[in-house]
C-alpha atoms as a PDB file:
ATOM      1  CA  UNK A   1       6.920 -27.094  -0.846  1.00  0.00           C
ATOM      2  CA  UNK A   2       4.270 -27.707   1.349  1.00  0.00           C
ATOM      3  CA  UNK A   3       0.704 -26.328   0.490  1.00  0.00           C
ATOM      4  CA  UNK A   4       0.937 -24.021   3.406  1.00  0.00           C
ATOM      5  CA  UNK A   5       4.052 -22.549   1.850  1.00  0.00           C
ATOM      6  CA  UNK A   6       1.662 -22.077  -1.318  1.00  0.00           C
ATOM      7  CA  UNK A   7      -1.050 -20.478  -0.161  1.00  0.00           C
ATOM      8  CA  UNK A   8       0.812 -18.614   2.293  1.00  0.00           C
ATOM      9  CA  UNK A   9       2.972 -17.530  -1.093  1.00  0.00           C
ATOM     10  CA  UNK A  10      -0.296 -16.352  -2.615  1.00  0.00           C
ATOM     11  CA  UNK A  11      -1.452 -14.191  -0.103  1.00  0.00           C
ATOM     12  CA  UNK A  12       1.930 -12.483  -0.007  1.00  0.00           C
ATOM     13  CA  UNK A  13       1.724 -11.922  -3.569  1.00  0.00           C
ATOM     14  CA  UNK A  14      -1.471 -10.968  -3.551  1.00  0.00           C
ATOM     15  CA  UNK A  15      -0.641  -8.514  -0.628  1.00  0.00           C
ATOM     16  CA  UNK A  16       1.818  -6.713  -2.700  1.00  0.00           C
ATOM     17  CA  UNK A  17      -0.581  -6.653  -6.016  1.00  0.00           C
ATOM     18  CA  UNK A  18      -2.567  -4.259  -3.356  1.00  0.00           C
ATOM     19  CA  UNK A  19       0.277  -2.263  -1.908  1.00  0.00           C
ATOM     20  CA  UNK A  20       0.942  -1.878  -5.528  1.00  0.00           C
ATOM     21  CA  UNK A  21      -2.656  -0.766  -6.981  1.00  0.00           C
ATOM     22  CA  UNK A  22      -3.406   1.142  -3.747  1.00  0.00           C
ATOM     23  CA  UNK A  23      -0.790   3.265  -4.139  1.00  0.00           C
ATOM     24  CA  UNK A  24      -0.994   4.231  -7.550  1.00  0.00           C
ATOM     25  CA  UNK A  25      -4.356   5.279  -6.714  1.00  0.00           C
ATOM     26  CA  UNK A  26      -2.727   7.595  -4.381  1.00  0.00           C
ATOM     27  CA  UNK A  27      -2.286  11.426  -5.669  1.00  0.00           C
ATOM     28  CA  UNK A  28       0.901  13.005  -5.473  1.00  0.00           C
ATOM     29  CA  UNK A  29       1.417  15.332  -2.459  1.00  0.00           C
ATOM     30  CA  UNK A  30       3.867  18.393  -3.883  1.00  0.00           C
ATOM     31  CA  UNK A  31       2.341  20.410  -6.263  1.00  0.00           C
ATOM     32  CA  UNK A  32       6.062  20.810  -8.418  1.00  0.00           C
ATOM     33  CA  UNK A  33       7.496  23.847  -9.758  1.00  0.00           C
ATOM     34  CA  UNK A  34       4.742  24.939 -11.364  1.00  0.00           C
ATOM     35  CA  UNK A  35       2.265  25.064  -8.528  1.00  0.00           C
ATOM     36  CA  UNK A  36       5.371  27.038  -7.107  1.00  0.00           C
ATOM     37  CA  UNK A  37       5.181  29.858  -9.811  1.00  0.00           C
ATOM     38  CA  UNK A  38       1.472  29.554 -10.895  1.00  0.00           C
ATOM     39  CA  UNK A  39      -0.470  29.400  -7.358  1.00  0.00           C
ATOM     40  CA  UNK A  40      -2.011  25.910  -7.178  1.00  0.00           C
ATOM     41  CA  UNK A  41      -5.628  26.814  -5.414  1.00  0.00           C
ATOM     42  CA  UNK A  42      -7.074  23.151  -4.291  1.00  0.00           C
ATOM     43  CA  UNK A  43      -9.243  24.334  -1.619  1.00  0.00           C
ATOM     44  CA  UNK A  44     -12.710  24.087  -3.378  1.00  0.00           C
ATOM     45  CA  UNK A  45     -12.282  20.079  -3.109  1.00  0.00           C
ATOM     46  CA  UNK A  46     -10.016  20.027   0.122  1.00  0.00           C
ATOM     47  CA  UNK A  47     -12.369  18.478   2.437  1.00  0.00           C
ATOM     48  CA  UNK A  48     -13.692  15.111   0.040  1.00  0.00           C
ATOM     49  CA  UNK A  49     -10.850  14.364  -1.618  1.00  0.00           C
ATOM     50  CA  UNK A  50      -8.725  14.488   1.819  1.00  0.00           C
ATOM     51  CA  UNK A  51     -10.879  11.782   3.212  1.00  0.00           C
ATOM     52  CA  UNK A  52     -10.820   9.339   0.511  1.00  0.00           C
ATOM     53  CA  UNK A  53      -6.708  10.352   0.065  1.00  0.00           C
ATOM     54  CA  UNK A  54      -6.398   9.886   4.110  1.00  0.00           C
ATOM     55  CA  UNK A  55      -8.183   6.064   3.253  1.00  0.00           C
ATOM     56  CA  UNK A  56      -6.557   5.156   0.800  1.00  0.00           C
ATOM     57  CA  UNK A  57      -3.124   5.792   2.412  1.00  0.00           C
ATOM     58  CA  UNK A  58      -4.675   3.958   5.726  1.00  0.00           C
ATOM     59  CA  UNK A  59      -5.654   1.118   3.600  1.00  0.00           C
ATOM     60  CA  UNK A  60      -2.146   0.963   2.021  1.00  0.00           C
ATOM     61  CA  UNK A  61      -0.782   0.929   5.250  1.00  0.00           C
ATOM     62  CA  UNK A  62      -2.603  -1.802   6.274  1.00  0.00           C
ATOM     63  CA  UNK A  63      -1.457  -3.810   2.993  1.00  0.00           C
ATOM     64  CA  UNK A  64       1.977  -2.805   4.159  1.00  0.00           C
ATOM     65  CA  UNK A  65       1.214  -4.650   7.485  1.00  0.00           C
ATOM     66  CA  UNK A  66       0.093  -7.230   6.074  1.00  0.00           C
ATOM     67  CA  UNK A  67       2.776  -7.952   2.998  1.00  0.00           C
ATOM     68  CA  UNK A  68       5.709  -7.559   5.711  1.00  0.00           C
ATOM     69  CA  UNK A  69       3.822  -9.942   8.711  1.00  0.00           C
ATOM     70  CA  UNK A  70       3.315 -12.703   6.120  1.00  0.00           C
ATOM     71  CA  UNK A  71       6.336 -12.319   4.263  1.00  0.00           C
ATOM     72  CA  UNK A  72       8.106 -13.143   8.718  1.00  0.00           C
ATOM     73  CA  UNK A  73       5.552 -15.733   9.076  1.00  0.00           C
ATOM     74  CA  UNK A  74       6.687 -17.713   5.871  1.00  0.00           C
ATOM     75  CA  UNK A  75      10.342 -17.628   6.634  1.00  0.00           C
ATOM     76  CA  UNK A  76       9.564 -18.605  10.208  1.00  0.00           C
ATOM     77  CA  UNK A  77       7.490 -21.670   8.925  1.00  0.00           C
ATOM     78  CA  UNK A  78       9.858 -22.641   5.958  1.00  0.00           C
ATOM     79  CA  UNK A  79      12.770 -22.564   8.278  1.00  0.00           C
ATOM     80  CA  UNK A  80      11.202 -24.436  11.439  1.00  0.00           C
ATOM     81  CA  UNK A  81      10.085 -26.812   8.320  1.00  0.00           C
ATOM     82  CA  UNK A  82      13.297 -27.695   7.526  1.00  0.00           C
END
């Protein structure tokens, strides 16, 4: 393995830590069964917590990019390598 290979390895990893801690920062979007029967009312907080929710899902996106361009790159390079 070249060191290329390596630190290209640790960015990938690294890339998927965040996809992984961004998105369990991420609230769920259905409000289940029992917002069904009970009448979930979220509209006091509607128009913070939609910003910072619309972020973080850009921001995971953007990890998501990221994770799947490096993760091309590295088999590109490991298999022009060879």
């Amino acid at each position: 393995m070249s060191v290329l290979e390596i630190i290209g390895g640790i960015f990938l990893i690294a890339a998927g830590l965040a996809i992984i801690f961004f998105v369990s920062l991420q609230t769920e979007k259905a409000d289940g069964l029992s917002g069904v029967i009970m009448g979930n009312d979220n509209t006091v907080y509607k128009g913070k917590a939609r910003s910072n929710e619309e972020k973080l899902a850009a921001v995971t996106k953007y990890c998501a990019i990221v994770f799947f361009v490096l993760g091309l790159l590295l088999n590109i390079f490991v298999l022009v390598a060879r």
